[in-house]
C-alpha atoms as a PDB file:
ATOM      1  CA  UNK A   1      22.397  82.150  94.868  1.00  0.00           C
ATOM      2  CA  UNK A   2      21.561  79.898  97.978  1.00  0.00           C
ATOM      3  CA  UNK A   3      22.019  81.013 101.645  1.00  0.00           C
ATOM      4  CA  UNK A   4      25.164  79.826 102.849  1.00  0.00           C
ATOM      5  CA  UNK A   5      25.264  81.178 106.090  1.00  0.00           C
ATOM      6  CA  UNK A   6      23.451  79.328 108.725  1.00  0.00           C
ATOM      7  CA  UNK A   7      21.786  80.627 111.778  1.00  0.00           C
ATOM      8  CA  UNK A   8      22.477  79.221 115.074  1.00  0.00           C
ATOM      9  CA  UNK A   9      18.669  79.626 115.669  1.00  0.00           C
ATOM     10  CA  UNK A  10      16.522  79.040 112.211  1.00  0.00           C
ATOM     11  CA  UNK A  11      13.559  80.571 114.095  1.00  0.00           C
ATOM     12  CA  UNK A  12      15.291  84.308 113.921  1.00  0.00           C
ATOM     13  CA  UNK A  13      15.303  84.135 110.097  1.00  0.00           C
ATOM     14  CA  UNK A  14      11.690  86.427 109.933  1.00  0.00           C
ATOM     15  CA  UNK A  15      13.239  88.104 112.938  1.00  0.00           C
ATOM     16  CA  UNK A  16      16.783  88.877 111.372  1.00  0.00           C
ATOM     17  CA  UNK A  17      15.108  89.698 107.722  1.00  0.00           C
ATOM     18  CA  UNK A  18      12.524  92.250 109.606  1.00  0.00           C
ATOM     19  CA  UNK A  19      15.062  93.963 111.034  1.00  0.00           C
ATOM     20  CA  UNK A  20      17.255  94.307 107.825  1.00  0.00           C
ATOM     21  CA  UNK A  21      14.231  95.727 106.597  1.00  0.00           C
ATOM     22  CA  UNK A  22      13.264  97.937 108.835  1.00  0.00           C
ATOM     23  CA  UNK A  23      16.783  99.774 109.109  1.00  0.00           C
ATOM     24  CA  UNK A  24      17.388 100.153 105.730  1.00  0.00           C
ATOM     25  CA  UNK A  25      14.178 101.390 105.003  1.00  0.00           C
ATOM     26  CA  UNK A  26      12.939  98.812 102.544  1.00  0.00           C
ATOM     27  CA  UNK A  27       9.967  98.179 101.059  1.00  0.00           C
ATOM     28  CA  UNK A  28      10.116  93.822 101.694  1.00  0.00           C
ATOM     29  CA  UNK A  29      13.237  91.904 103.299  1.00  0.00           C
ATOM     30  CA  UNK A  30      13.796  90.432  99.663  1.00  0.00           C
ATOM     31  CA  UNK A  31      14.130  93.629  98.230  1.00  0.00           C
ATOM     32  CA  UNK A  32      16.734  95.611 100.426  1.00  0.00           C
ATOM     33  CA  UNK A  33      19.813  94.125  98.943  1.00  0.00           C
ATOM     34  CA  UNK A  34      18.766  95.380  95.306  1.00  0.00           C
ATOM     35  CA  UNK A  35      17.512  98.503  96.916  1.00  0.00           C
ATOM     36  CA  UNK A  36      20.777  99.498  98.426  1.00  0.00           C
ATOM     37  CA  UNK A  37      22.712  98.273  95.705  1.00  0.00           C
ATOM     38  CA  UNK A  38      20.566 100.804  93.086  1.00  0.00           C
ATOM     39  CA  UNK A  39      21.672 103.669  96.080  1.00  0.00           C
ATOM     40  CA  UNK A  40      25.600 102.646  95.449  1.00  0.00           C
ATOM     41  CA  UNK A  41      25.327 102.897  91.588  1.00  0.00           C
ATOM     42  CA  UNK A  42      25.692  99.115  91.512  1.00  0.00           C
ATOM     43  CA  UNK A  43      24.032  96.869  88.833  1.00  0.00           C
ATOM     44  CA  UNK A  44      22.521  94.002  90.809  1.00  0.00           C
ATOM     45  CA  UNK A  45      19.861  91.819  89.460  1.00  0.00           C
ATOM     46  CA  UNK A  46      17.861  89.298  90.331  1.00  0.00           C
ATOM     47  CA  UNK A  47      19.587  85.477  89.281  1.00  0.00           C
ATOM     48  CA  UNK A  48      23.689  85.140  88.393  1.00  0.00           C
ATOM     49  CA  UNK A  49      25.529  88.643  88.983  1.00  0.00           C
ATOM     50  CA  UNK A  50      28.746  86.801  88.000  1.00  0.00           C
ATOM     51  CA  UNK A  51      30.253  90.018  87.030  1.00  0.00           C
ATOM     52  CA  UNK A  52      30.053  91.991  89.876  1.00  0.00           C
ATOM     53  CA  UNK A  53      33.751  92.504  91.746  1.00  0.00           C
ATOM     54  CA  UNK A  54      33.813  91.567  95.128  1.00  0.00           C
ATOM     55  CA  UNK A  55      33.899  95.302  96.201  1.00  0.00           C
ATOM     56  CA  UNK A  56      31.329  95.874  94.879  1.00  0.00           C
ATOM     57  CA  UNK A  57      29.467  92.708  96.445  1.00  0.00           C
ATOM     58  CA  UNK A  58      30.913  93.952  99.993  1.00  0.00           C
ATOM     59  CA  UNK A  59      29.714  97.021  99.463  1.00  0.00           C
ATOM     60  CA  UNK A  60      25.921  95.764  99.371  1.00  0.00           C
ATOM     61  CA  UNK A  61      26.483  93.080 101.804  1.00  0.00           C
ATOM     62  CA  UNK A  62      28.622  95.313 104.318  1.00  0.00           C
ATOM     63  CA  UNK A  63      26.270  98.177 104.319  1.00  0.00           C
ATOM     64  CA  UNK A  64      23.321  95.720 105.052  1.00  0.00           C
ATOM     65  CA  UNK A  65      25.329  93.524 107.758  1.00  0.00           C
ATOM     66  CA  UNK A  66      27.314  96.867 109.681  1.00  0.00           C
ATOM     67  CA  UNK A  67      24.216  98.383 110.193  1.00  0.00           C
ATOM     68  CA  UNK A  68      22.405  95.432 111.737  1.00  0.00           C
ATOM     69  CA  UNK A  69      25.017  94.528 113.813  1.00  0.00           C
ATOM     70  CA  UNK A  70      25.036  98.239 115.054  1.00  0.00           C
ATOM     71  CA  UNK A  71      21.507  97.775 115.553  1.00  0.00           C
ATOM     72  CA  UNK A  72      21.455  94.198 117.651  1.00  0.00           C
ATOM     73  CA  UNK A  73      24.545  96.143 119.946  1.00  0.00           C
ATOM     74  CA  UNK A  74      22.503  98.759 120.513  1.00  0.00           C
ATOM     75  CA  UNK A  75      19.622  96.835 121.834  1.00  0.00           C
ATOM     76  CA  UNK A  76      21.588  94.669 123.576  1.00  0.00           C
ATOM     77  CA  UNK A  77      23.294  97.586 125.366  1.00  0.00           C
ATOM     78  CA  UNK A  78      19.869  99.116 126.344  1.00  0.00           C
ATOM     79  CA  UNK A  79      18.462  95.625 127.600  1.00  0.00           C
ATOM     80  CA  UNK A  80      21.383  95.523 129.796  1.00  0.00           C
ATOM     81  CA  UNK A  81      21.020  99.212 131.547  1.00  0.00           C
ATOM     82  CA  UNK A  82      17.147  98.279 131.828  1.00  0.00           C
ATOM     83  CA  UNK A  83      18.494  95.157 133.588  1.00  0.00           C
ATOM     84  CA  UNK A  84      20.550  96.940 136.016  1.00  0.00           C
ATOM     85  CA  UNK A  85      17.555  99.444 137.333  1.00  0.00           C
END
């Protein structure tokens, strides 16, 4: 399945995978989708995963996306207090 979301910045693709990475604990960027779908009992694979309900699909993709965003507030929040000392 292609990308269809675009980045305003391309160059924060390494930056943004990393970082999905990193929270989720995964082994490669590639792999942390299939990782935290085995953790939710859901049967993703690699190529067409036609069947899968969209629930289940948001539950991979939310988990991955809330915590990132949680992440990028979070450091955005701290740069700002270190901006203010």
């Amino acid at each position: 399945m292609a990308k269809r979301n675009k980045l305003l910045v391309p160059e924060a693709r390494a930056g943004l995978d990393q970082l999905k990475a990193d929270l989720l604990n995964s082994s490669s960027p590639e792999n942390t989708k299939y990782e935290v779908a085995k953790e939710q009992g859901i049967p993703l694979k690699k190529g067409s995963n036609g069947e899968l309900t969209t629930r289940e699909a948001g539950k991979i993709g939310g988990q991955i996306g809330g915590r990132m965003v949680k992440e990028l507030i979070r450091r955005a929040q701290q740069q700002m207090e270190n901006d203010h000392k």
